[in-house]
PDB file of N, CA and C in Angstrom:
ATOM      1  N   UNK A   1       0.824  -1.189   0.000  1.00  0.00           N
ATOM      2  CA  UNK A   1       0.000   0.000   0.000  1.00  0.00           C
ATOM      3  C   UNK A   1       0.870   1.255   0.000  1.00  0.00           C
ATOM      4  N   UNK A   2       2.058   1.236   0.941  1.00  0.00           N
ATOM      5  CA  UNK A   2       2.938   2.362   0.676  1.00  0.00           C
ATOM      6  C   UNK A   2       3.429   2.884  -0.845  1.00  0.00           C
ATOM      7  N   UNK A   3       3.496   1.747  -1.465  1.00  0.00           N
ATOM      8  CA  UNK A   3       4.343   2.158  -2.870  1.00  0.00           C
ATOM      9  C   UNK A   3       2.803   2.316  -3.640  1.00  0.00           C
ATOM     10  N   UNK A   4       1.635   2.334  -3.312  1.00  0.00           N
ATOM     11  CA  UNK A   4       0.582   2.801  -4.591  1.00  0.00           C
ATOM     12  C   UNK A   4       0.349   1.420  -5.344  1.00  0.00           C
ATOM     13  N   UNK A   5       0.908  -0.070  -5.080  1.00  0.00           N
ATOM     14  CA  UNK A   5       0.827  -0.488  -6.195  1.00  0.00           C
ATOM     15  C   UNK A   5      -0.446  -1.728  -5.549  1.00  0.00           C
ATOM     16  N   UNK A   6      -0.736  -1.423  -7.073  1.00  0.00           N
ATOM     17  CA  UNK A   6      -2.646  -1.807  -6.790  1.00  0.00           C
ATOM     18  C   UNK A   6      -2.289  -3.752  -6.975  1.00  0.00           C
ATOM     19  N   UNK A   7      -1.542  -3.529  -8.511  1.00  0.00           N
ATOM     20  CA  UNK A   7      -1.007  -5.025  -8.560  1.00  0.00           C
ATOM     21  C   UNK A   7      -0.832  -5.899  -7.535  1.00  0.00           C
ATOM     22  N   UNK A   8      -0.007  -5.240  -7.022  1.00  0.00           N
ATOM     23  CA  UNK A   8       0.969  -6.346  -5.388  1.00  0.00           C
ATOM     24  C   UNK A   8      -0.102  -6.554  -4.523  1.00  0.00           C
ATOM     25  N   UNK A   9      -0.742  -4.917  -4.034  1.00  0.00           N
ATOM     26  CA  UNK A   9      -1.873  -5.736  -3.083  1.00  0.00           C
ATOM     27  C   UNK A   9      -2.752  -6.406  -3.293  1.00  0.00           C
ATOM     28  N   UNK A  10      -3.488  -6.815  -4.665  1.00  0.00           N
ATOM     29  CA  UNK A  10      -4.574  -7.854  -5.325  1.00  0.00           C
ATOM     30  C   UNK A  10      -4.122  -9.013  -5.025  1.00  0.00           C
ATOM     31  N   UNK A  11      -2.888  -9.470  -4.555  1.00  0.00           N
ATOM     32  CA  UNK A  11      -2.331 -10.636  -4.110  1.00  0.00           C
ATOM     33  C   UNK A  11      -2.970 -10.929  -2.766  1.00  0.00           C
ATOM     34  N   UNK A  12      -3.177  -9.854  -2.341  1.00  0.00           N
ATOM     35  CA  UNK A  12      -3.617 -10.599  -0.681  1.00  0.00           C
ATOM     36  C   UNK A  12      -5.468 -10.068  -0.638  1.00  0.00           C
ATOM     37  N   UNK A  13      -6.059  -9.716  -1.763  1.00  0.00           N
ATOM     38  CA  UNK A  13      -7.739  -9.892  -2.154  1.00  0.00           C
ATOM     39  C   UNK A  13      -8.190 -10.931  -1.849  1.00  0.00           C
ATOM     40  N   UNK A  14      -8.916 -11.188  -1.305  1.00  0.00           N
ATOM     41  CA  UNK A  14     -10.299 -12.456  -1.707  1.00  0.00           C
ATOM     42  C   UNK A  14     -10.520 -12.340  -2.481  1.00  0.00           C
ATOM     43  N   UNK A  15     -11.445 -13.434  -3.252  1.00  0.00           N
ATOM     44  CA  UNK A  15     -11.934 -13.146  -4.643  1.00  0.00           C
ATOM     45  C   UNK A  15     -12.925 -12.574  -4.582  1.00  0.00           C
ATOM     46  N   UNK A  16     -13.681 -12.388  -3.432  1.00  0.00           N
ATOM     47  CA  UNK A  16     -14.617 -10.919  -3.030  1.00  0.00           C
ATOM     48  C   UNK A  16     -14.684 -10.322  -2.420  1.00  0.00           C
ATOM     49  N   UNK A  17     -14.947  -8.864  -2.256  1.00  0.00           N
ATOM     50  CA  UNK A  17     -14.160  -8.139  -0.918  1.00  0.00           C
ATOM     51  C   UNK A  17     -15.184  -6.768  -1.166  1.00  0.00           C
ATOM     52  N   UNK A  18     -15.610  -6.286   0.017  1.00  0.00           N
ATOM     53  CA  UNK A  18     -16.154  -5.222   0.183  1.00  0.00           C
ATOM     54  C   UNK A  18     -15.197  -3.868   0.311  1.00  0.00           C
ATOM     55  N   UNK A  19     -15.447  -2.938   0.001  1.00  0.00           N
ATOM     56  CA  UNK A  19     -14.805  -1.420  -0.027  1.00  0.00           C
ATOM     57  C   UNK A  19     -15.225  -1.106   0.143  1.00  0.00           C
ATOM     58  N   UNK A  20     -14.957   0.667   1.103  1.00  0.00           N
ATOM     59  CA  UNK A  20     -15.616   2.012   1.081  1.00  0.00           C
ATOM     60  C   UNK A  20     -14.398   2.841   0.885  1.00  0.00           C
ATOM     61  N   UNK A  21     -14.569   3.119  -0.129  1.00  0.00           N
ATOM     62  CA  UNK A  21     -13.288   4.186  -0.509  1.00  0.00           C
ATOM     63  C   UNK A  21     -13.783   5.631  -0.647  1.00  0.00           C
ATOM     64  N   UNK A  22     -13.564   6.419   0.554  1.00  0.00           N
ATOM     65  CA  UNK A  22     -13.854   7.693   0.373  1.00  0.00           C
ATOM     66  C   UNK A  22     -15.305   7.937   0.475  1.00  0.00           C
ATOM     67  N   UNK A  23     -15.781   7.226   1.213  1.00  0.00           N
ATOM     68  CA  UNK A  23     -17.646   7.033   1.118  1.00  0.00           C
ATOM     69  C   UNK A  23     -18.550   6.548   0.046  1.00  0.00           C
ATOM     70  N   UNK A  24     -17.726   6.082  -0.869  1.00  0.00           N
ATOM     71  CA  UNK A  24     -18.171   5.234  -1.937  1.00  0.00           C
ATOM     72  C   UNK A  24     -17.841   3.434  -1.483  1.00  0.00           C
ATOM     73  N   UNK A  25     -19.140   3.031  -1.119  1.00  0.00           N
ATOM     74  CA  UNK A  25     -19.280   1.496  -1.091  1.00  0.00           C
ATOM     75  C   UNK A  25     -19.253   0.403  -2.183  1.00  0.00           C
ATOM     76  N   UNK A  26     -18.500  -0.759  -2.125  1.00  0.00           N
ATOM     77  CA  UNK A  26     -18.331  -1.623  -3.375  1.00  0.00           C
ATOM     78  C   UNK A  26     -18.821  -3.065  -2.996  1.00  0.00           C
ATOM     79  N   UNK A  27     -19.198  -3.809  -3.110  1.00  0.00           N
ATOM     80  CA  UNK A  27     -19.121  -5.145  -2.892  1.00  0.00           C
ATOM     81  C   UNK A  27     -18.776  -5.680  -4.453  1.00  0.00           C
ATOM     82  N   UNK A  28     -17.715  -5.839  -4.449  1.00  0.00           N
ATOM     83  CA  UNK A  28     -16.819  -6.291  -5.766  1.00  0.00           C
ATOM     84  C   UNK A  28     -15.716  -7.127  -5.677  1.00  0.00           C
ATOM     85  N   UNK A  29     -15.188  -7.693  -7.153  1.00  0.00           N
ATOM     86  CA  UNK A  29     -14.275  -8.923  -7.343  1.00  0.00           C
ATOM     87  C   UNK A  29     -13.172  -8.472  -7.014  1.00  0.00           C
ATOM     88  N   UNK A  30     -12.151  -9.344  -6.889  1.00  0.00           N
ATOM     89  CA  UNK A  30     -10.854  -8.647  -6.706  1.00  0.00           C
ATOM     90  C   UNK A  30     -10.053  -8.025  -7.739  1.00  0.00           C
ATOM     91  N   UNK A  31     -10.333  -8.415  -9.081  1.00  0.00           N
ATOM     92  CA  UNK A  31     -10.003  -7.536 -10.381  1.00  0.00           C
ATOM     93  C   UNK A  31     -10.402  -6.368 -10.200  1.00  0.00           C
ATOM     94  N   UNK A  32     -11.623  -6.198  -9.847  1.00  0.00           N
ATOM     95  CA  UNK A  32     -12.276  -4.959  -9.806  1.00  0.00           C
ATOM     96  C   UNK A  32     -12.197  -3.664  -8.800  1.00  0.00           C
ATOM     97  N   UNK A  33     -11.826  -4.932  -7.140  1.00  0.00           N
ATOM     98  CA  UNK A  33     -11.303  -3.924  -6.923  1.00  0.00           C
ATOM     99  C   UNK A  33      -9.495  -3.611  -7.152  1.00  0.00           C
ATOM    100  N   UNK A  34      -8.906  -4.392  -7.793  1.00  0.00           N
ATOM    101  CA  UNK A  34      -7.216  -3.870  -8.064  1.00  0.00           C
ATOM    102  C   UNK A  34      -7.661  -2.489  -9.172  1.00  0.00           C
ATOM    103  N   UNK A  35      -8.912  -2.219  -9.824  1.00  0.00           N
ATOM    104  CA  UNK A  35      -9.051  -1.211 -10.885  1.00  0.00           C
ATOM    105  C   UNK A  35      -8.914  -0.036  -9.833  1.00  0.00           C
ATOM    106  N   UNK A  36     -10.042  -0.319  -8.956  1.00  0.00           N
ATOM    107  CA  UNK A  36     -10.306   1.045  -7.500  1.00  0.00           C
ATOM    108  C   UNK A  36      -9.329   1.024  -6.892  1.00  0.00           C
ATOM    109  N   UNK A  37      -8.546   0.484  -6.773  1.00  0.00           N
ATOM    110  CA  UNK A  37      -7.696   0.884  -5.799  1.00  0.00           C
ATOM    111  C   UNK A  37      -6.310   1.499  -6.900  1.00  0.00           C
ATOM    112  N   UNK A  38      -6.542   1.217  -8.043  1.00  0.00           N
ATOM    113  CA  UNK A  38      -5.274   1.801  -8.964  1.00  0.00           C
ATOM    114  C   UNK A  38      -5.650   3.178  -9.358  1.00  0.00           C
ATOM    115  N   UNK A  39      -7.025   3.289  -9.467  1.00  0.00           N
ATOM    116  CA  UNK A  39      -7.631   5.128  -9.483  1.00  0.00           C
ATOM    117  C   UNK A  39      -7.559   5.789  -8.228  1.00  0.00           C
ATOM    118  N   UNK A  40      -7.616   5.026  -7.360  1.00  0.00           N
ATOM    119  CA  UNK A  40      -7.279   6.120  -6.003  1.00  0.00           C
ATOM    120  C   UNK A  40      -5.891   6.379  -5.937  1.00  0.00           C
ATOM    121  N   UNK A  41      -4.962   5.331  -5.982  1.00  0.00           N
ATOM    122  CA  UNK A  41      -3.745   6.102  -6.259  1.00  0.00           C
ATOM    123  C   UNK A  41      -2.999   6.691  -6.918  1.00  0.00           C
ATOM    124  N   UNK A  42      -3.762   6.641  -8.327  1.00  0.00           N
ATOM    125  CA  UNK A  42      -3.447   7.896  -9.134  1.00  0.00           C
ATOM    126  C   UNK A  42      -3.914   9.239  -8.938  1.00  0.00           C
ATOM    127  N   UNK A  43      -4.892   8.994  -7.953  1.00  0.00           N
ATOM    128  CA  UNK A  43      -5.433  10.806  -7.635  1.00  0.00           C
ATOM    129  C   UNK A  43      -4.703  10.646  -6.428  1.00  0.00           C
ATOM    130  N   UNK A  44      -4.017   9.679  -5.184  1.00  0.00           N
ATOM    131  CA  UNK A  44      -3.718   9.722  -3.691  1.00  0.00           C
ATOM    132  C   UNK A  44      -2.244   8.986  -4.225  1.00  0.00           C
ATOM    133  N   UNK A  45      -1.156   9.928  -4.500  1.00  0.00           N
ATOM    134  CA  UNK A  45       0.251   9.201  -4.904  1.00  0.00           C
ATOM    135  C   UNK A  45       0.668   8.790  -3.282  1.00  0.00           C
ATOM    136  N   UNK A  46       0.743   7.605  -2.657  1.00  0.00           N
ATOM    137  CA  UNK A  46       1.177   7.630  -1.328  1.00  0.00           C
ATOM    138  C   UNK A  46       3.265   7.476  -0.867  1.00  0.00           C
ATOM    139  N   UNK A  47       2.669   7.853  -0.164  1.00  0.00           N
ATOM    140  CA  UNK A  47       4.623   8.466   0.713  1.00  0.00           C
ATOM    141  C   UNK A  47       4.627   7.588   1.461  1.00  0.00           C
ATOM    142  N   UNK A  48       3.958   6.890   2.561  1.00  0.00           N
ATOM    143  CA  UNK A  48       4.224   5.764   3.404  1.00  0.00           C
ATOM    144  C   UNK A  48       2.756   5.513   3.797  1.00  0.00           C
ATOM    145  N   UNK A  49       3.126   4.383   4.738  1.00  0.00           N
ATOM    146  CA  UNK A  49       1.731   3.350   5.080  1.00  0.00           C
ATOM    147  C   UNK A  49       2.302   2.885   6.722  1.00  0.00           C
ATOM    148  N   UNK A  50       1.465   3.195   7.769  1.00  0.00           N
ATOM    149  CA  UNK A  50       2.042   2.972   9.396  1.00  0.00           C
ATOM    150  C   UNK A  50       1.027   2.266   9.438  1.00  0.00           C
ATOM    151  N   UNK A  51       1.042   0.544  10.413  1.00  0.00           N
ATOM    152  CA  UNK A  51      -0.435   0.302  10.792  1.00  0.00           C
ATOM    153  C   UNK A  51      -0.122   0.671  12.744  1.00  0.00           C
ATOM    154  N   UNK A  52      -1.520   1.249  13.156  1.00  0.00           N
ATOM    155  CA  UNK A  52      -1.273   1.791  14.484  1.00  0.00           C
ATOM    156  C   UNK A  52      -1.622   0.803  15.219  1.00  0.00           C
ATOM    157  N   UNK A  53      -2.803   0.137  14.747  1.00  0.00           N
ATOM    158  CA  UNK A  53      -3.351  -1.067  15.695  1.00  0.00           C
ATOM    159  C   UNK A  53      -3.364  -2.764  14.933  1.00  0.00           C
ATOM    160  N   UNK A  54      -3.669  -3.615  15.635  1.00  0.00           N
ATOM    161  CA  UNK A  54      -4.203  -4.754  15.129  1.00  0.00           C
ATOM    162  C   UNK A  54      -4.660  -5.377  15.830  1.00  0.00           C
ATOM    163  N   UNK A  55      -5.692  -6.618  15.317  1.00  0.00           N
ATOM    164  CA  UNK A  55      -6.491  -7.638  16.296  1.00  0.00           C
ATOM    165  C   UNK A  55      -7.327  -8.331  15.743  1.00  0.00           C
ATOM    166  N   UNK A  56      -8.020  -9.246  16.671  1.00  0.00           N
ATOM    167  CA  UNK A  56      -8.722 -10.293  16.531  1.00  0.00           C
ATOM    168  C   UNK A  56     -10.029  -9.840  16.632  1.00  0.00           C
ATOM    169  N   UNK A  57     -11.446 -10.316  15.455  1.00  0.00           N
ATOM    170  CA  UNK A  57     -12.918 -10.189  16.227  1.00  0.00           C
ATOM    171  C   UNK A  57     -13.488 -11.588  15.383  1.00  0.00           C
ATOM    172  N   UNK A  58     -13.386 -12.297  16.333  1.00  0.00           N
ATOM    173  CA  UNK A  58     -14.095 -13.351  16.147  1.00  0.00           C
ATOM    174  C   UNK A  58     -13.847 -14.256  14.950  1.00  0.00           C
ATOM    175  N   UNK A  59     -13.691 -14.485  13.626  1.00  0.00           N
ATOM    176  CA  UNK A  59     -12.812 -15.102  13.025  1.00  0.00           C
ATOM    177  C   UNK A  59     -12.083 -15.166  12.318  1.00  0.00           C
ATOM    178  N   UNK A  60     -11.363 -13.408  12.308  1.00  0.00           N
ATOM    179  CA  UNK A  60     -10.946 -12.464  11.548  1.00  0.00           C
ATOM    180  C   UNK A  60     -10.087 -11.773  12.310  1.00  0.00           C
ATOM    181  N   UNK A  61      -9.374 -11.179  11.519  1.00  0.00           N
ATOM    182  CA  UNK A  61      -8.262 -10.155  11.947  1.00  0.00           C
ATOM    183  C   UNK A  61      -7.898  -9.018  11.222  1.00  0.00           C
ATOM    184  N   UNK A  62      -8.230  -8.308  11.758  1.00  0.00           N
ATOM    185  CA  UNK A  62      -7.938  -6.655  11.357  1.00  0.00           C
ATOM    186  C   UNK A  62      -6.481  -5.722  11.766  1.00  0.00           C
ATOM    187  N   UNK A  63      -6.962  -4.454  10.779  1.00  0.00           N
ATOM    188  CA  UNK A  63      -5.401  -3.554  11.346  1.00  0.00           C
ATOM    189  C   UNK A  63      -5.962  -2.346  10.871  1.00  0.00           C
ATOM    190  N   UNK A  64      -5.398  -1.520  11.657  1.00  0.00           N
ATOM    191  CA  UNK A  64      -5.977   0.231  11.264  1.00  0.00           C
ATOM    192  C   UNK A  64      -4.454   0.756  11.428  1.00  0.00           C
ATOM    193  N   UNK A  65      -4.447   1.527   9.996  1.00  0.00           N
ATOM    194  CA  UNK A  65      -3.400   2.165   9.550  1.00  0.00           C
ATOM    195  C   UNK A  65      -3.513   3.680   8.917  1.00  0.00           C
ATOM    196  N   UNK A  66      -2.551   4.302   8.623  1.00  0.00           N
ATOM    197  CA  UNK A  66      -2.698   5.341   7.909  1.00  0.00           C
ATOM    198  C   UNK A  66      -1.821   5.163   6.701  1.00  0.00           C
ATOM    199  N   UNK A  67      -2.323   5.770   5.847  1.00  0.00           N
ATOM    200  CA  UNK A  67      -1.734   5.967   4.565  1.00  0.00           C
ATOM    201  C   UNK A  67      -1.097   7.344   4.672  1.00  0.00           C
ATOM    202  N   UNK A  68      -0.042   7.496   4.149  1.00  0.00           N
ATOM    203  CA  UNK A  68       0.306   8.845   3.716  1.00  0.00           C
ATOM    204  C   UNK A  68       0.650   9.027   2.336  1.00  0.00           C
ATOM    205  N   UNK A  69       0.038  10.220   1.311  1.00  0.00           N
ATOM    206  CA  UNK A  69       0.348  10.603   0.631  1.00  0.00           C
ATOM    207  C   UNK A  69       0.774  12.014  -0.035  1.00  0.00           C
ATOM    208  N   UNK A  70       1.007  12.236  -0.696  1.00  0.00           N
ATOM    209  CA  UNK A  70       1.391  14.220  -1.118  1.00  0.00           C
ATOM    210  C   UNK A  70      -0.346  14.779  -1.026  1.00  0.00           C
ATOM    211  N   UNK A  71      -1.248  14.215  -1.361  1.00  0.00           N
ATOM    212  CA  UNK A  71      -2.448  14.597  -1.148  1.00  0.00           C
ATOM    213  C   UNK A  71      -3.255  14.835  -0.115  1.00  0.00           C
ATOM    214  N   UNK A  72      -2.546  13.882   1.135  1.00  0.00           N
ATOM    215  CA  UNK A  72      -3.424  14.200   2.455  1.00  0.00           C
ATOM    216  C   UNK A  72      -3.209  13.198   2.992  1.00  0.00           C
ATOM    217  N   UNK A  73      -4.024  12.725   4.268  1.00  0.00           N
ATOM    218  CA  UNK A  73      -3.299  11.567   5.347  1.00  0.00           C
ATOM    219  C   UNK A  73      -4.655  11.064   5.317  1.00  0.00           C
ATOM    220  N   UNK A  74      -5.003   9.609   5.175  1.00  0.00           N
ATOM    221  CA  UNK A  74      -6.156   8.677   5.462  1.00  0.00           C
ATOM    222  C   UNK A  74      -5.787   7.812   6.087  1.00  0.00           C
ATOM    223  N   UNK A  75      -7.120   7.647   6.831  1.00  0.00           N
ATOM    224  CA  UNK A  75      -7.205   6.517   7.856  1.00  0.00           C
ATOM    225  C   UNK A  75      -7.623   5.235   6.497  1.00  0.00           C
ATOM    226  N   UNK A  76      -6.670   4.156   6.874  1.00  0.00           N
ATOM    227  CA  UNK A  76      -7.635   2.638   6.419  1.00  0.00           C
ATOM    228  C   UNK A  76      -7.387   1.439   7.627  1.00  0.00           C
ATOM    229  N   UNK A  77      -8.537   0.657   7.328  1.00  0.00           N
ATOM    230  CA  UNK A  77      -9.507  -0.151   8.242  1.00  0.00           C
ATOM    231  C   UNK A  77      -9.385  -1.545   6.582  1.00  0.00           C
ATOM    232  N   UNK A  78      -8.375  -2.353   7.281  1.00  0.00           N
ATOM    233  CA  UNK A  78      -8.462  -4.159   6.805  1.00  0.00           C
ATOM    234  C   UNK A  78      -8.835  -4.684   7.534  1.00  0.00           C
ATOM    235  N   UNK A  79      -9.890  -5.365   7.069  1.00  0.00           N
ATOM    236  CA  UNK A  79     -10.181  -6.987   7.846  1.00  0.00           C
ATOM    237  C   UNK A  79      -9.615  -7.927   6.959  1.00  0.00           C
ATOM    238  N   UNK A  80      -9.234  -8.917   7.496  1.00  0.00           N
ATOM    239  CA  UNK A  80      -8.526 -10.474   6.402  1.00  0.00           C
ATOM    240  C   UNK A  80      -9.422 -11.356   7.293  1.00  0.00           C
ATOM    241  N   UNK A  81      -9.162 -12.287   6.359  1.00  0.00           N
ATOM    242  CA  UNK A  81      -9.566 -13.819   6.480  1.00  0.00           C
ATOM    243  C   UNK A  81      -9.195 -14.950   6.357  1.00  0.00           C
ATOM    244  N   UNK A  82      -8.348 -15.952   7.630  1.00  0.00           N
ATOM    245  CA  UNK A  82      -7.698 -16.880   6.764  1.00  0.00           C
ATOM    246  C   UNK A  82      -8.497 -18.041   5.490  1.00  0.00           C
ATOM    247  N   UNK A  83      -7.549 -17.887   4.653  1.00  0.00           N
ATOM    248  CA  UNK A  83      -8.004 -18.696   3.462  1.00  0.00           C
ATOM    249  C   UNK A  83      -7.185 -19.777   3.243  1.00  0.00           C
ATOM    250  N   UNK A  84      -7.158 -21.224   3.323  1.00  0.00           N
ATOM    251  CA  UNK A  84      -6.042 -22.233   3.086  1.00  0.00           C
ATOM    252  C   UNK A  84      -4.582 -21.473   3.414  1.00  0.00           C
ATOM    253  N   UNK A  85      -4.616 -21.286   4.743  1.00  0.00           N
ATOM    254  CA  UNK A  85      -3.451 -20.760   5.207  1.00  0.00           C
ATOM    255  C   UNK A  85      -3.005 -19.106   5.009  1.00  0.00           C
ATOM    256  N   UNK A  86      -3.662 -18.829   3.797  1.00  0.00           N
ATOM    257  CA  UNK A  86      -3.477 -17.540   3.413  1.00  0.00           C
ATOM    258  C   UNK A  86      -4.379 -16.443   3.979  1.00  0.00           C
ATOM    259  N   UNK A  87      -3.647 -15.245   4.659  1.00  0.00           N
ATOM    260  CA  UNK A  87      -4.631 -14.412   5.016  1.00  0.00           C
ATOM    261  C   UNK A  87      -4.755 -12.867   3.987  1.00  0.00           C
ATOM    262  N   UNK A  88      -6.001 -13.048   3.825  1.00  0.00           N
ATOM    263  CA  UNK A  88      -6.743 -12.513   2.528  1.00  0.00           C
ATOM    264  C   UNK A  88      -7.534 -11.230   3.039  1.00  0.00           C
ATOM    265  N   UNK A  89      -7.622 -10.028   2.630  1.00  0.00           N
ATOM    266  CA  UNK A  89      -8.364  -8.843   2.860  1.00  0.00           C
ATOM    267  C   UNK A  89      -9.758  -9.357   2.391  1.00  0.00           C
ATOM    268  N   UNK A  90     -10.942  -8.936   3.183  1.00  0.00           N
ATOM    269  CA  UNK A  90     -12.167  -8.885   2.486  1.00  0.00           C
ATOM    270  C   UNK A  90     -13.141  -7.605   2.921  1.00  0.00           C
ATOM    271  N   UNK A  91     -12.305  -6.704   3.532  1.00  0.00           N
ATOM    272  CA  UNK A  91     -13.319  -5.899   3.911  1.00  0.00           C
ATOM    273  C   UNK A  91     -11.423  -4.661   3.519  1.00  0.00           C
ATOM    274  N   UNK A  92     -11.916  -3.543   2.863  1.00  0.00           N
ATOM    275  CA  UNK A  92     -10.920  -2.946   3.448  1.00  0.00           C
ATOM    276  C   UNK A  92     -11.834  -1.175   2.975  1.00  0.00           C
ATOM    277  N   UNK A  93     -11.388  -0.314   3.758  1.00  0.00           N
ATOM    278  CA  UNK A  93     -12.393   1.165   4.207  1.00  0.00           C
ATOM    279  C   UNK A  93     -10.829   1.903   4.093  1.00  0.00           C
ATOM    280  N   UNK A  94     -10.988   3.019   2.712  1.00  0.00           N
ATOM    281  CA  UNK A  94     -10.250   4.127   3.035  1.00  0.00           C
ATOM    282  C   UNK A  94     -11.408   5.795   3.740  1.00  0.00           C
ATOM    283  N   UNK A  95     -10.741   6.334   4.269  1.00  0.00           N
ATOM    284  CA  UNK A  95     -11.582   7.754   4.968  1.00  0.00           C
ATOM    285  C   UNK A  95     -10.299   8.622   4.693  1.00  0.00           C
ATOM    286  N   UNK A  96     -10.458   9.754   4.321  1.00  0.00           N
ATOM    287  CA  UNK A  96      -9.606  11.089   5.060  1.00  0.00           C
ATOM    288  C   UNK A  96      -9.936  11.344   6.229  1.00  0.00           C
ATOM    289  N   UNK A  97      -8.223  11.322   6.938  1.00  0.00           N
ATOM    290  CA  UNK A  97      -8.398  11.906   8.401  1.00  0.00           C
ATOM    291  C   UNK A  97      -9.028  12.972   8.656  1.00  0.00           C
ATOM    292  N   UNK A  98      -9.466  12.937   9.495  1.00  0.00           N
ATOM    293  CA  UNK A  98     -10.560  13.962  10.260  1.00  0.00           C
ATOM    294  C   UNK A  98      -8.943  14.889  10.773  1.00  0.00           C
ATOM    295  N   UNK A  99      -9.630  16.127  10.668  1.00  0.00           N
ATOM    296  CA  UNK A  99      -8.103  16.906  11.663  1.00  0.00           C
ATOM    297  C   UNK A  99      -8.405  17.046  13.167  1.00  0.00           C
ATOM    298  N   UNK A 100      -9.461  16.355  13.585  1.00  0.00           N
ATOM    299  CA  UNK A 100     -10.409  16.148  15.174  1.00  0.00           C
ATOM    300  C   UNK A 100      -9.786  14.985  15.420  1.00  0.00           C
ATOM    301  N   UNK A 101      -9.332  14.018  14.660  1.00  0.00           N
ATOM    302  CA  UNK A 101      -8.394  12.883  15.101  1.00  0.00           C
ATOM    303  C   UNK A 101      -7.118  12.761  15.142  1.00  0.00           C
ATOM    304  N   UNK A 102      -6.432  13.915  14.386  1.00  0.00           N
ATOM    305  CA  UNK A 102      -4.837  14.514  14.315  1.00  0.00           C
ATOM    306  C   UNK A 102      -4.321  15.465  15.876  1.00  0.00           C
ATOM    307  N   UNK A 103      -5.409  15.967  16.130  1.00  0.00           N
ATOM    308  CA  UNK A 103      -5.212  17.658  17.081  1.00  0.00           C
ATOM    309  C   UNK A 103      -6.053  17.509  18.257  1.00  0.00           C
ATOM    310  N   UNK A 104      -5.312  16.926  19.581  1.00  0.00           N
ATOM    311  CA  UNK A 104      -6.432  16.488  20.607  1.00  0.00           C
ATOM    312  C   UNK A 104      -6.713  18.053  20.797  1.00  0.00           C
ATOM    313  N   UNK A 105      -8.309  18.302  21.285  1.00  0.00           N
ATOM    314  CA  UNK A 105      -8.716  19.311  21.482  1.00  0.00           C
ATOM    315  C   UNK A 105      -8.724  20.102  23.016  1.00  0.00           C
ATOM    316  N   UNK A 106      -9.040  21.112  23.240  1.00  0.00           N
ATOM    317  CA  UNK A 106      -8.818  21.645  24.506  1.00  0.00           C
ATOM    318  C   UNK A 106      -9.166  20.794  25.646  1.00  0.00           C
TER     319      UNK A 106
END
């Protein structure tokens, strides 16, 4: 995800996987989404990728990270799934950071 490349991460897709990219919802293939996720990073060129958290809910495992790019800083939200050993994204949510989640307030 750091280097933008839509290719590499379609490797770790399910062959179906839900998105919300930017408040646009998908329930789509994994071709389809390597297309969405190759148009977001042609408008979101990213600079690095930190994950802050990770964990377990029930038979899944997630991680919340930020993306950084020259365009702005987003929060993303993976869930995976093991698949014959392989653990596979099927849920993954990009948002722009809120600056209420950057700047604790008074």
């Amino acid at each position: 995800m750091a280097k933008g490349d839509a290719t590499a991460m379609s490797a770790y897709f399910h062959l179906s996987l839900e998105m919300s990219i930017l408040e646009e919802d998908y329930e789509t293939s994994k071709n389809q989404a390597t297309r969405i996720m190759e148009s977001f990073f042609k408008r979101n060129t990213p600079t690095g990728f930190t994950v802050s958290f990770e964990g377990t809910k029930e038979q899944s495992k997630y991680a919340i990270g930020t993306l950084s790019t020259k365009e702005g800083t987003f929060r993303v939200n993976l869930f995976f799934i093991n698949k014959d050993g392989n653990r596979l994204i099927y849920y993954l949510s990009i948002e722009k950071e809120s600056q209420y989640e950057l700047i604790p307030g008074p």
